[in-house]
PDB file of N, CA and C in Angstrom:
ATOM      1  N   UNK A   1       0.836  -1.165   0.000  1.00  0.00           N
ATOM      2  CA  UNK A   1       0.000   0.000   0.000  1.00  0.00           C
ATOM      3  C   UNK A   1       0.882   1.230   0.000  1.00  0.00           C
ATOM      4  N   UNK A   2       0.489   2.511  -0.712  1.00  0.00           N
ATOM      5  CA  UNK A   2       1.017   3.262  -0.899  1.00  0.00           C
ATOM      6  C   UNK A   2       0.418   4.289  -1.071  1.00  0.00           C
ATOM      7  N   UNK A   3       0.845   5.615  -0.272  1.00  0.00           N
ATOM      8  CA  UNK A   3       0.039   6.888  -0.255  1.00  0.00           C
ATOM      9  C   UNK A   3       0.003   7.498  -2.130  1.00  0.00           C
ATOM     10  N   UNK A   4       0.950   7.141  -3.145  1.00  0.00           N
ATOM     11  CA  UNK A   4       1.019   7.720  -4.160  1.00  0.00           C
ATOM     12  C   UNK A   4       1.409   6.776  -5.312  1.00  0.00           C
ATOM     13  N   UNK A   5       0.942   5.975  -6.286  1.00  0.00           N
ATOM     14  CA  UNK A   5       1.591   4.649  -6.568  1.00  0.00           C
ATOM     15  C   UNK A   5       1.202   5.643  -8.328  1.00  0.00           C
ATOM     16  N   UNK A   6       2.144   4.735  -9.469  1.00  0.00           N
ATOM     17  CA  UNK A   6       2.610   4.848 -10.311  1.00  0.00           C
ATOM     18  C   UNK A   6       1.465   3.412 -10.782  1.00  0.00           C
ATOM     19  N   UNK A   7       0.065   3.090 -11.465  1.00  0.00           N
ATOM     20  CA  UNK A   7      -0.372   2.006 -11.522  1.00  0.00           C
ATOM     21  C   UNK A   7      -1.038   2.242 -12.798  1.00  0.00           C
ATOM     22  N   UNK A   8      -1.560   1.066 -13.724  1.00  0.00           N
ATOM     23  CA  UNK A   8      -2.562   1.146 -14.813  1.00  0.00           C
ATOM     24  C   UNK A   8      -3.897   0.337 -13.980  1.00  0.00           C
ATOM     25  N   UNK A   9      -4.000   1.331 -14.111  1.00  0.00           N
ATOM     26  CA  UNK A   9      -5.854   0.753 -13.378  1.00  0.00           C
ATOM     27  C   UNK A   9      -6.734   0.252 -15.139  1.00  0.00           C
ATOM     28  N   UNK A  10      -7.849  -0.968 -14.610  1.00  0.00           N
ATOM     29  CA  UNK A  10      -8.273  -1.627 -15.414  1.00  0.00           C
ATOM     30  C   UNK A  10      -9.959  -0.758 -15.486  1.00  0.00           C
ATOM     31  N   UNK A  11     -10.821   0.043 -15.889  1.00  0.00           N
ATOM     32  CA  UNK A  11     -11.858   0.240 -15.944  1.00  0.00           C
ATOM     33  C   UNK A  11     -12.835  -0.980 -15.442  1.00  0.00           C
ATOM     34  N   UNK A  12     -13.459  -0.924 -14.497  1.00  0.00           N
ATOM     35  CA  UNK A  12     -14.418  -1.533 -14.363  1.00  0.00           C
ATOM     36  C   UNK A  12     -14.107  -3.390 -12.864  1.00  0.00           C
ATOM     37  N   UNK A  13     -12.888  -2.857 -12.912  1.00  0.00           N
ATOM     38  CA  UNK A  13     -11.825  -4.077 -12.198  1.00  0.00           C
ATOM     39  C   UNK A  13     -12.605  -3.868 -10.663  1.00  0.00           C
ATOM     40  N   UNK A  14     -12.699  -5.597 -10.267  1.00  0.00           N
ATOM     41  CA  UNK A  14     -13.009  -5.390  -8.915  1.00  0.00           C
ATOM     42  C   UNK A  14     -12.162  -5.155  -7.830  1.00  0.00           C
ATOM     43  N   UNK A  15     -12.543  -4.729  -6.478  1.00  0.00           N
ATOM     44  CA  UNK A  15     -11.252  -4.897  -5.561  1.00  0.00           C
ATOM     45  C   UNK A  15     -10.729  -5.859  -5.421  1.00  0.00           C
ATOM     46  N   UNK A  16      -9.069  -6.183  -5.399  1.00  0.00           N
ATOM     47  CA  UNK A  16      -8.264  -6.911  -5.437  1.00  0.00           C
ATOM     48  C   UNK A  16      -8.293  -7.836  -6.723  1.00  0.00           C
ATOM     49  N   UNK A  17      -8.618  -7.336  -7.624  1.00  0.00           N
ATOM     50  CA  UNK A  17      -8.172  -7.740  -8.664  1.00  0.00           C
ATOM     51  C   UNK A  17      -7.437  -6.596  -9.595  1.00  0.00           C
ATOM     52  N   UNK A  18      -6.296  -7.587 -10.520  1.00  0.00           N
ATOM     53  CA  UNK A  18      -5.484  -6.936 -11.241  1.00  0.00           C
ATOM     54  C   UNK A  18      -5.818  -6.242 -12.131  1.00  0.00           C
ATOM     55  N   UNK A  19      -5.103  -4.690 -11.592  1.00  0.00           N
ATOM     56  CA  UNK A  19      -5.746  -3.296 -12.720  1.00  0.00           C
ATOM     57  C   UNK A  19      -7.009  -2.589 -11.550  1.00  0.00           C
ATOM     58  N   UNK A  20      -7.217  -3.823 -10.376  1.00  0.00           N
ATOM     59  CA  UNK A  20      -7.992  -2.792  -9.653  1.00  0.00           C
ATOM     60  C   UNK A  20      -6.832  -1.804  -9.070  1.00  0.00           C
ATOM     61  N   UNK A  21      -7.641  -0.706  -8.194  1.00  0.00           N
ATOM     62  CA  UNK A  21      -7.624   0.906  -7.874  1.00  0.00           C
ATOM     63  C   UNK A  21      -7.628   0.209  -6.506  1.00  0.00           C
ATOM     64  N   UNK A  22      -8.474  -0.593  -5.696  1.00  0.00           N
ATOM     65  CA  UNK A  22      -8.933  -0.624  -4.329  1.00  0.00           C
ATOM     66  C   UNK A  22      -8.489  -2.240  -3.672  1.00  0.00           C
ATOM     67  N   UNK A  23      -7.717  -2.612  -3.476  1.00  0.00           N
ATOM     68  CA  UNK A  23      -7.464  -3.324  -2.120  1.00  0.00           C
ATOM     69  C   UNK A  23      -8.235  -3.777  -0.731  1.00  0.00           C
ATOM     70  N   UNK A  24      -9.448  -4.715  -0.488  1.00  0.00           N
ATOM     71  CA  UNK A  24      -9.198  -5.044   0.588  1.00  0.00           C
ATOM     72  C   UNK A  24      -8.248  -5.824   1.551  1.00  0.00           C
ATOM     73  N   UNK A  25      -8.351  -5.098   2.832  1.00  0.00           N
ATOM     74  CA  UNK A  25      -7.865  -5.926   3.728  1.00  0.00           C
ATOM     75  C   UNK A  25      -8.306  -6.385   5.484  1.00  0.00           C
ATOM     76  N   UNK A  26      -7.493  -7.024   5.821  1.00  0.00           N
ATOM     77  CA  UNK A  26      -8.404  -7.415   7.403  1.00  0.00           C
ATOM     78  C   UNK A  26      -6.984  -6.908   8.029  1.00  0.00           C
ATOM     79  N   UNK A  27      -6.974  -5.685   9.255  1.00  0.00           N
ATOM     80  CA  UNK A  27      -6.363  -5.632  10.134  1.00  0.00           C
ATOM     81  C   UNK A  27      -6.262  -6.199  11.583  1.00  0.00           C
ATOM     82  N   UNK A  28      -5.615  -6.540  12.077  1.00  0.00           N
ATOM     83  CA  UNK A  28      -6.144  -6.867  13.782  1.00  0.00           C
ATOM     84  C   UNK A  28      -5.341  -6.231  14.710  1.00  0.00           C
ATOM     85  N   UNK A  29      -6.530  -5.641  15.649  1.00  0.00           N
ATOM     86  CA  UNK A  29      -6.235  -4.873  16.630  1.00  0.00           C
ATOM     87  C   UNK A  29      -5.928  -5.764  17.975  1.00  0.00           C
ATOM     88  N   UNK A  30      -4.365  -5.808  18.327  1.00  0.00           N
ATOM     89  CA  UNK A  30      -4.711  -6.272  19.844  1.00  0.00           C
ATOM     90  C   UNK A  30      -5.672  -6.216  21.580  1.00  0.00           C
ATOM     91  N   UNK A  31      -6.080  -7.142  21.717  1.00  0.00           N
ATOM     92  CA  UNK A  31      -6.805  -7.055  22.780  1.00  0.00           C
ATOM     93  C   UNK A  31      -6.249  -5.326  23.712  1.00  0.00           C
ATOM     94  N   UNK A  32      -7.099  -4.760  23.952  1.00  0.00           N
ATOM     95  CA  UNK A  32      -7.189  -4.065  24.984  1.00  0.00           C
ATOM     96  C   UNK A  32      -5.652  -2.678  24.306  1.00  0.00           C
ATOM     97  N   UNK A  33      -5.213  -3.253  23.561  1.00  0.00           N
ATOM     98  CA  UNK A  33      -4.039  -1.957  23.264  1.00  0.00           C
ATOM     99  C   UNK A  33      -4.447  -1.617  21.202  1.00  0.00           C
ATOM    100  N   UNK A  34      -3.708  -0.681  20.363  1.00  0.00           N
ATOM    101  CA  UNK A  34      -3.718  -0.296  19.359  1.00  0.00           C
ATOM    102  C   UNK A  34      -2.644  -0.757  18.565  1.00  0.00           C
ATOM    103  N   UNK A  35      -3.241  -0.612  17.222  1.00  0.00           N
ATOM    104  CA  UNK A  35      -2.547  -1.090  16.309  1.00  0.00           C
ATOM    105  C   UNK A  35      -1.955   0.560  15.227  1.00  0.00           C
ATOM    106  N   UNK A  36      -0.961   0.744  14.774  1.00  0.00           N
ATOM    107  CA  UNK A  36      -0.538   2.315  14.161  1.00  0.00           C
ATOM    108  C   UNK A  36      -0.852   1.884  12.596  1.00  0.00           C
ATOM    109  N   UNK A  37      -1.589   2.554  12.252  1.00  0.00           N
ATOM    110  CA  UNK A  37      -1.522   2.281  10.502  1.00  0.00           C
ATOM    111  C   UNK A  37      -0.224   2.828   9.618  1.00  0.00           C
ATOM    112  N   UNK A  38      -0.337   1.998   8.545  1.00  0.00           N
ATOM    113  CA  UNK A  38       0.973   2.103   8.080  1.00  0.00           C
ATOM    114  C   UNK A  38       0.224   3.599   7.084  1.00  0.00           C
ATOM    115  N   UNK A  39       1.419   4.231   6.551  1.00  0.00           N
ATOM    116  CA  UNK A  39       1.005   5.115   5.754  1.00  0.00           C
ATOM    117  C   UNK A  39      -0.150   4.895   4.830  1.00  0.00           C
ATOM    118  N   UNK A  40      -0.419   5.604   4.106  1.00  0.00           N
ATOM    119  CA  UNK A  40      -1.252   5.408   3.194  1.00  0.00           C
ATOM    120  C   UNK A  40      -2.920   5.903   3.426  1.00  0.00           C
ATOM    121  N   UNK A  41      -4.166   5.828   2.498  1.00  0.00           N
ATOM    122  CA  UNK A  41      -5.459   6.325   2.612  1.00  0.00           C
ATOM    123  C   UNK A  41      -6.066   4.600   2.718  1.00  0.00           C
ATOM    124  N   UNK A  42      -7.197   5.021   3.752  1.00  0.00           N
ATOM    125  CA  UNK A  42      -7.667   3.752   4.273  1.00  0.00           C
ATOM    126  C   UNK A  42      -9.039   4.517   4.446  1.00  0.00           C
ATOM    127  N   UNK A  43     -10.629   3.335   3.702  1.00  0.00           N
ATOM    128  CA  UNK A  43     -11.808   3.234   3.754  1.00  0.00           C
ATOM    129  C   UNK A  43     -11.947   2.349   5.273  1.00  0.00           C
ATOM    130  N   UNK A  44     -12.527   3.020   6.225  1.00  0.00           N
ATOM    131  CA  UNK A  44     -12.044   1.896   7.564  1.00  0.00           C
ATOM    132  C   UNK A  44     -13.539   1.497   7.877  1.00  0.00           C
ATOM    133  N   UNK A  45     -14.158   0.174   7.705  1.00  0.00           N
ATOM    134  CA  UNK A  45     -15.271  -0.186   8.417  1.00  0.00           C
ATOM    135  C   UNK A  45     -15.661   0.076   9.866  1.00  0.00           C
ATOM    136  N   UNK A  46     -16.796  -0.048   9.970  1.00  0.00           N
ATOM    137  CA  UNK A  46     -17.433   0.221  11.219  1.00  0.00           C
ATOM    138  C   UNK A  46     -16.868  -1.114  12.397  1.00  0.00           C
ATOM    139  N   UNK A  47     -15.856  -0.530  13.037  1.00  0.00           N
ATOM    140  CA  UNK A  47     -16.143  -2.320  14.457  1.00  0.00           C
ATOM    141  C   UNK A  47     -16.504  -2.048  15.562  1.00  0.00           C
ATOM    142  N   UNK A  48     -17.106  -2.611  16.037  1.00  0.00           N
ATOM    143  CA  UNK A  48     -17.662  -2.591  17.592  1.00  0.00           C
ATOM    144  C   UNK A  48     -16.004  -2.736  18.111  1.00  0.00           C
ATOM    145  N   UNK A  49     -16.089  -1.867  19.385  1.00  0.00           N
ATOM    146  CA  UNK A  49     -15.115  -1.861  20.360  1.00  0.00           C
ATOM    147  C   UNK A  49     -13.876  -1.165  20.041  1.00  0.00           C
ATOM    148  N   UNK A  50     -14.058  -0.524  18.890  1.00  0.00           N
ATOM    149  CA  UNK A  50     -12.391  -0.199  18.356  1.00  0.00           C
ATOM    150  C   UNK A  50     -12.632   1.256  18.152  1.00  0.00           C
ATOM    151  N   UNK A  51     -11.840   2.653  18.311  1.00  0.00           N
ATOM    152  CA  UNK A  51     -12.235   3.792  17.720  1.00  0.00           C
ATOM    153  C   UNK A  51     -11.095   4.159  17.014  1.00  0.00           C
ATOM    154  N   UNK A  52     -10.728   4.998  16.387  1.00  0.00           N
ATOM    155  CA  UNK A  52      -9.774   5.512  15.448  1.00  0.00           C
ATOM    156  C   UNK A  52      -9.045   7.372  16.079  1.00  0.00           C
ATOM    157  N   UNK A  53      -7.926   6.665  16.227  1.00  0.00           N
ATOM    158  CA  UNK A  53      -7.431   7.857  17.200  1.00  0.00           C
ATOM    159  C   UNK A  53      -6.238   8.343  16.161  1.00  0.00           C
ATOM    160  N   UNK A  54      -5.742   9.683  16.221  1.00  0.00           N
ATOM    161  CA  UNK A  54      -4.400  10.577  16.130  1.00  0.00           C
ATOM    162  C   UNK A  54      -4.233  11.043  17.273  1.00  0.00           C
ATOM    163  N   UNK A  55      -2.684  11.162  17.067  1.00  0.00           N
ATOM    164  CA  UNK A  55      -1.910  11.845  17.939  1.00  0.00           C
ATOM    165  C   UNK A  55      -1.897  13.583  17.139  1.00  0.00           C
ATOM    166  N   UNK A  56      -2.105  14.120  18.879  1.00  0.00           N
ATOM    167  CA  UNK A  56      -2.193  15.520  18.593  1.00  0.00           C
ATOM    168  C   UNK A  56      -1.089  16.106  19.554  1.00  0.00           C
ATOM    169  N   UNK A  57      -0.003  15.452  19.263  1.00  0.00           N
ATOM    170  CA  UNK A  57       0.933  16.382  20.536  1.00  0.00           C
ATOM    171  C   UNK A  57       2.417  15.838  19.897  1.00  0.00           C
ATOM    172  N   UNK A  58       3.283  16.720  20.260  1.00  0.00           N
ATOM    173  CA  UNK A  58       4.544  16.793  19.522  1.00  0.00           C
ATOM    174  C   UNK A  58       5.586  15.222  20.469  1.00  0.00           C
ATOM    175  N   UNK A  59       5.037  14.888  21.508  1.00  0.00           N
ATOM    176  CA  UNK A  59       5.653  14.104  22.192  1.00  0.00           C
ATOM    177  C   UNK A  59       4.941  12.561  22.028  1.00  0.00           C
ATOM    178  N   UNK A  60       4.067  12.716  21.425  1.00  0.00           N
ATOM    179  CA  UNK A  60       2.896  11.378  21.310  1.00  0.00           C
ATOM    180  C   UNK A  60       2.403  10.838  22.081  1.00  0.00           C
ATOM    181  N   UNK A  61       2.143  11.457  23.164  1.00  0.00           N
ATOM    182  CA  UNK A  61       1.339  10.980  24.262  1.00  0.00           C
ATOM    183  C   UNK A  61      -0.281  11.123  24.292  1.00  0.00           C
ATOM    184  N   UNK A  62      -0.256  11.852  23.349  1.00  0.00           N
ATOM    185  CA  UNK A  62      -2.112  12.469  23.546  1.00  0.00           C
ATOM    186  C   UNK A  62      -3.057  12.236  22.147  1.00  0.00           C
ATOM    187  N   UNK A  63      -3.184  10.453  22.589  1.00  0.00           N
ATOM    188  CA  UNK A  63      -4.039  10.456  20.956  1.00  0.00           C
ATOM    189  C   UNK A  63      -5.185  10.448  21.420  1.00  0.00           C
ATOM    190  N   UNK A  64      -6.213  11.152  20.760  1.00  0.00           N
ATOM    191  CA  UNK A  64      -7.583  11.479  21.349  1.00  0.00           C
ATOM    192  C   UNK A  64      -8.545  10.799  20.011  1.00  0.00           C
ATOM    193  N   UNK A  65      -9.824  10.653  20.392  1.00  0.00           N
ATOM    194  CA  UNK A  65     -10.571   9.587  19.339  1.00  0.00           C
ATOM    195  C   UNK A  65     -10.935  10.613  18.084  1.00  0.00           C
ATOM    196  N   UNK A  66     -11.443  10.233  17.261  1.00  0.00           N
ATOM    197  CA  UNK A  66     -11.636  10.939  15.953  1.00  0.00           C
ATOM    198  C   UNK A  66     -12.987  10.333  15.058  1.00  0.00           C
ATOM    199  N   UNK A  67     -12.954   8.896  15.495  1.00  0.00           N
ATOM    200  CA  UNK A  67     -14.000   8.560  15.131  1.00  0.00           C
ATOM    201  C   UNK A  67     -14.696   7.645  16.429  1.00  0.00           C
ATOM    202  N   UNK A  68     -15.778   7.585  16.915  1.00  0.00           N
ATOM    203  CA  UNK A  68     -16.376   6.898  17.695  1.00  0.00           C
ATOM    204  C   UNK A  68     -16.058   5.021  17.453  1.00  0.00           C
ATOM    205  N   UNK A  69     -16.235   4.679  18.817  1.00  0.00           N
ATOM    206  CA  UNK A  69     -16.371   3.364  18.267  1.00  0.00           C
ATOM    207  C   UNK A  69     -17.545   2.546  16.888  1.00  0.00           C
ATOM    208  N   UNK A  70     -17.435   1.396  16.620  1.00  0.00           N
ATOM    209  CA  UNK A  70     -18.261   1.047  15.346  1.00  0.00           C
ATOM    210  C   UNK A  70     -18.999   2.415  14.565  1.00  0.00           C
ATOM    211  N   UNK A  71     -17.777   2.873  14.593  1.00  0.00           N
ATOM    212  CA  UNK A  71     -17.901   4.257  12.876  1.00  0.00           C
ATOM    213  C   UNK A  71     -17.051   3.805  12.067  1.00  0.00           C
ATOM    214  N   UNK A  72     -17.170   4.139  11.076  1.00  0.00           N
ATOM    215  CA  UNK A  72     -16.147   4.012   9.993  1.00  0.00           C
ATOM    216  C   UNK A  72     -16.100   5.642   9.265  1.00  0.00           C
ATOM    217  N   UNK A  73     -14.793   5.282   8.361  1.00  0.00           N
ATOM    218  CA  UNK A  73     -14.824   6.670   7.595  1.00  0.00           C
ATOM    219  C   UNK A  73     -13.498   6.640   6.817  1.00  0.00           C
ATOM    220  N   UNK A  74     -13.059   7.568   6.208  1.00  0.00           N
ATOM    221  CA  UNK A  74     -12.059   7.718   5.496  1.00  0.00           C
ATOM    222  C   UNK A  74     -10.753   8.180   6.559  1.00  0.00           C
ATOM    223  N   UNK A  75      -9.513   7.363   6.580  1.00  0.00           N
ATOM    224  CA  UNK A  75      -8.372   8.036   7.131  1.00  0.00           C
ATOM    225  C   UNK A  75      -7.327   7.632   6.353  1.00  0.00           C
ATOM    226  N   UNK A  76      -6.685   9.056   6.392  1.00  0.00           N
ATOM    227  CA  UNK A  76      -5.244   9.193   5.735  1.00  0.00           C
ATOM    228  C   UNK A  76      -4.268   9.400   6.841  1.00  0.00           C
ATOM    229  N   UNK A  77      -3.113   8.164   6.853  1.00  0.00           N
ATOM    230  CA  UNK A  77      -2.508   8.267   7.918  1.00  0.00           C
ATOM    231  C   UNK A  77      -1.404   8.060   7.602  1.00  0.00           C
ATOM    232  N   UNK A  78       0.030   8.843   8.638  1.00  0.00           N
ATOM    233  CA  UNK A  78       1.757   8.988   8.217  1.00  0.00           C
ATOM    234  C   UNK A  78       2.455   7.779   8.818  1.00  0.00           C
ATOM    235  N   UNK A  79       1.813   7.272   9.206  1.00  0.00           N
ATOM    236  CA  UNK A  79       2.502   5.788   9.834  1.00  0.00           C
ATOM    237  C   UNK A  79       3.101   5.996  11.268  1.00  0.00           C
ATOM    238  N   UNK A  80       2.802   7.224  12.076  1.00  0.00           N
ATOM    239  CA  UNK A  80       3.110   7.612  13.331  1.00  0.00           C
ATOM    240  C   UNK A  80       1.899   7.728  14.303  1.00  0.00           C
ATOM    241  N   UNK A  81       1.007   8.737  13.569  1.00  0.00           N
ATOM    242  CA  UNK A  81       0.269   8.924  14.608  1.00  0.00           C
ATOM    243  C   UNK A  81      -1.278   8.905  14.359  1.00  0.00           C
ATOM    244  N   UNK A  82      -1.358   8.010  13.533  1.00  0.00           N
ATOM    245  CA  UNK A  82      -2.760   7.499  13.358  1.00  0.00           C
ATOM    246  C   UNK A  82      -2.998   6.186  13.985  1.00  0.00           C
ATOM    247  N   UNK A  83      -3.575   5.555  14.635  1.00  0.00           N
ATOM    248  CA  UNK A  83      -4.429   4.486  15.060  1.00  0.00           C
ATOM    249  C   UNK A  83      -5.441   3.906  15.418  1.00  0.00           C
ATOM    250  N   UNK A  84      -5.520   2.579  15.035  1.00  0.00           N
ATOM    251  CA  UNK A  84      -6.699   1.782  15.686  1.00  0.00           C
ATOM    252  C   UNK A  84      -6.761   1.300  17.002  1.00  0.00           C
ATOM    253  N   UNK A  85      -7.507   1.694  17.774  1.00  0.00           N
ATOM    254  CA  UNK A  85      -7.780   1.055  19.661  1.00  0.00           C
ATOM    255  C   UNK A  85      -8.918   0.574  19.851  1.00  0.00           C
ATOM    256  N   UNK A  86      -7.998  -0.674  20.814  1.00  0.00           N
ATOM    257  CA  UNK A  86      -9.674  -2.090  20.727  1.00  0.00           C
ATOM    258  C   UNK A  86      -9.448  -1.289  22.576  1.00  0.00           C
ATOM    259  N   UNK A  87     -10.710  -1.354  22.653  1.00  0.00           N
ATOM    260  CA  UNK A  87     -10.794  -0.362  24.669  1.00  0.00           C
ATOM    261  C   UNK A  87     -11.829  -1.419  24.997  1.00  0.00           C
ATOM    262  N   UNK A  88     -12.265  -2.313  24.486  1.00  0.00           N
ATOM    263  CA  UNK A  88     -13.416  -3.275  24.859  1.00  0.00           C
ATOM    264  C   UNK A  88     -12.921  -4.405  25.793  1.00  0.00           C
ATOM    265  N   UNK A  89     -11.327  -4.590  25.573  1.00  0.00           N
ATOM    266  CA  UNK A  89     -10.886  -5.914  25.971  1.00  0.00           C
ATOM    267  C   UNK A  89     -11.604  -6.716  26.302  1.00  0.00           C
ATOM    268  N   UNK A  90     -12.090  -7.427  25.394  1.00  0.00           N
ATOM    269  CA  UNK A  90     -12.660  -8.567  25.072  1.00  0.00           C
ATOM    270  C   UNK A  90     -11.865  -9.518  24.509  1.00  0.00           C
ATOM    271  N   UNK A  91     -11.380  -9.197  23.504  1.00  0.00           N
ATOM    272  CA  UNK A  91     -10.584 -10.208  22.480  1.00  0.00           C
ATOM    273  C   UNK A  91      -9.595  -9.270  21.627  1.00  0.00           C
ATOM    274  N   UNK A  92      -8.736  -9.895  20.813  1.00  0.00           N
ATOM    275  CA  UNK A  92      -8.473  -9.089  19.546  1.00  0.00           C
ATOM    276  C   UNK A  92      -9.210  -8.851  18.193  1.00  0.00           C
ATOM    277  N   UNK A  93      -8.903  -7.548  17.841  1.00  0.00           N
ATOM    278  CA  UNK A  93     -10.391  -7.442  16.865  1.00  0.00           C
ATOM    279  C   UNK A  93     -10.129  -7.482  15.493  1.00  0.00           C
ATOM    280  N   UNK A  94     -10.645  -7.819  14.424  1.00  0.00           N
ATOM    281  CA  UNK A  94     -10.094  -7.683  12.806  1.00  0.00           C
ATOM    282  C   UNK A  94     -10.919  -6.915  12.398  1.00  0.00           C
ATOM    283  N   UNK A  95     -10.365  -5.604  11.672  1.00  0.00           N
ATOM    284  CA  UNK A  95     -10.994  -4.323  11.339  1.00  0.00           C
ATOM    285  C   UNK A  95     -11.148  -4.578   9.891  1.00  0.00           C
ATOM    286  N   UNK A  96     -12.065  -4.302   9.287  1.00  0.00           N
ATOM    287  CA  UNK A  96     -11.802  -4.646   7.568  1.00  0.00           C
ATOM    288  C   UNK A  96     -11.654  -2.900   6.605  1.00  0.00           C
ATOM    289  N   UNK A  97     -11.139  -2.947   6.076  1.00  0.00           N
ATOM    290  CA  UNK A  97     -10.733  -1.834   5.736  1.00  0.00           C
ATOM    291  C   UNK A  97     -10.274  -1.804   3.773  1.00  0.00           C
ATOM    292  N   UNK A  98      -9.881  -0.823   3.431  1.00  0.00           N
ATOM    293  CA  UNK A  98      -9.780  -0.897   2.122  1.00  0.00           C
ATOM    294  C   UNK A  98      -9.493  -0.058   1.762  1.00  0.00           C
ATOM    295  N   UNK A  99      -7.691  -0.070   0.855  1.00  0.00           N
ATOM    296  CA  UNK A  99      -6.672   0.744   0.630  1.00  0.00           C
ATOM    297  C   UNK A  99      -6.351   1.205  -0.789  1.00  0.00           C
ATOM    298  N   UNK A 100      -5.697   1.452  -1.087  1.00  0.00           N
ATOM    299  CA  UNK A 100      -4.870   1.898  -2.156  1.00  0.00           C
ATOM    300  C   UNK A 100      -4.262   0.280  -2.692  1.00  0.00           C
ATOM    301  N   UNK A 101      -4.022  -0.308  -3.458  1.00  0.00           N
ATOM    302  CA  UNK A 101      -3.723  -1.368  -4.091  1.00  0.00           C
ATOM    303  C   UNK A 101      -2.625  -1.192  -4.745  1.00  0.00           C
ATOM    304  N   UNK A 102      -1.589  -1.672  -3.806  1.00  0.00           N
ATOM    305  CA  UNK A 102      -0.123  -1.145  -4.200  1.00  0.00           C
ATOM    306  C   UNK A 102       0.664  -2.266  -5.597  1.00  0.00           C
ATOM    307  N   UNK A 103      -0.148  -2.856  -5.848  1.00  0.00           N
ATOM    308  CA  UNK A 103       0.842  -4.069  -6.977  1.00  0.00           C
ATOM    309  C   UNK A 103       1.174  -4.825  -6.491  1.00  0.00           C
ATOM    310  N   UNK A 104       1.622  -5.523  -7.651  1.00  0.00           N
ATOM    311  CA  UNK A 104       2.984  -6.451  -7.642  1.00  0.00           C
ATOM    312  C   UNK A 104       4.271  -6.041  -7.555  1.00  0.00           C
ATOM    313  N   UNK A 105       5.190  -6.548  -7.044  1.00  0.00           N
ATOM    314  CA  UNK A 105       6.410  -5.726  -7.235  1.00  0.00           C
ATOM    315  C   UNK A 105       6.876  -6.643  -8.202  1.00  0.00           C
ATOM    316  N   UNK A 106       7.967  -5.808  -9.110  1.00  0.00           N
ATOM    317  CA  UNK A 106       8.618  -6.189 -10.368  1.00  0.00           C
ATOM    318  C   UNK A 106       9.497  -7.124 -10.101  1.00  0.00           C
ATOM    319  N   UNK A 107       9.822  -8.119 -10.911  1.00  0.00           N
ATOM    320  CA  UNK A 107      10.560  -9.109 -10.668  1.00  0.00           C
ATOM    321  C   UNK A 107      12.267  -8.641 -10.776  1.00  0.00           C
ATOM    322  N   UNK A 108      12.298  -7.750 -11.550  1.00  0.00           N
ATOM    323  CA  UNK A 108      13.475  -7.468 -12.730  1.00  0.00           C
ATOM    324  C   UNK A 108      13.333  -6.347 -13.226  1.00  0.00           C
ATOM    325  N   UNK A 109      14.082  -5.519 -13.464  1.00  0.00           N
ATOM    326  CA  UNK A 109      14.372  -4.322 -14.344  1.00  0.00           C
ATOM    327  C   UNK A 109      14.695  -4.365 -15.468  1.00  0.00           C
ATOM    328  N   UNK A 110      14.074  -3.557 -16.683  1.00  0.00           N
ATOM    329  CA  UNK A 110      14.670  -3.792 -17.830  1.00  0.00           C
ATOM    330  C   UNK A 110      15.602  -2.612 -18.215  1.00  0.00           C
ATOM    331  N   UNK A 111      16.863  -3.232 -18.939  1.00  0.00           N
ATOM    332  CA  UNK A 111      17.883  -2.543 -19.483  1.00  0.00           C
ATOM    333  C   UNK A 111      17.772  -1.902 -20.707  1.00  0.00           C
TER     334      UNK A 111
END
């Protein structure tokens, strides 16, 4: 996944298929602590028990919620201070979500 990718998108291609635009995926949030998203723009489903926090402080101590628990919404995140928090401790949770569809990587370079 990648905040800016170089791709031939296929008209009409489903997610996760080749020439698609959109990527799903399943994240999992550890019981009772957060998971940091990696860079990139993320469609984030609704989960019970989990809310979607940034950090708003130069030291990273103060991530405050942004989206309620079981909301979803669009986040674009730097790979620092965006995250997912399961506060339910119950279990660990799998968030389903849906990214940017970074490729294949090339086998070989041509000369």
């Amino acid at each position: 996944m990648s905040l800016a990718i170089n791709k031939i998108l296929v008209a009409g291609a489903n997610a996760n298929s080749d020439g698609a635009y959109f990527q799903a995926e399943t994240l999992t949030v550890p019981q009772n602590d957060a998971l940091v998203l990696d860079a990139g723009a993320y469609y984030v489903y609704p989960t019970a028990n989990v809310v979607i926090q940034v950090n708003n402080n130069t030291n990273g101590a103060a991530f405050a919620n942004v989206y309620a628990a079981n909301t979803g919404g669009l986040v674009i995140a730097d790979g620092v201070n965006v995250r997912l928090k399961e506060f339910g401790n119950v279990a660990n949770v799998n968030v389903s979500v849906v990214t940017v569809n970074g490729g294949e990587a090339a086998p070989l370079t041509y000369a």
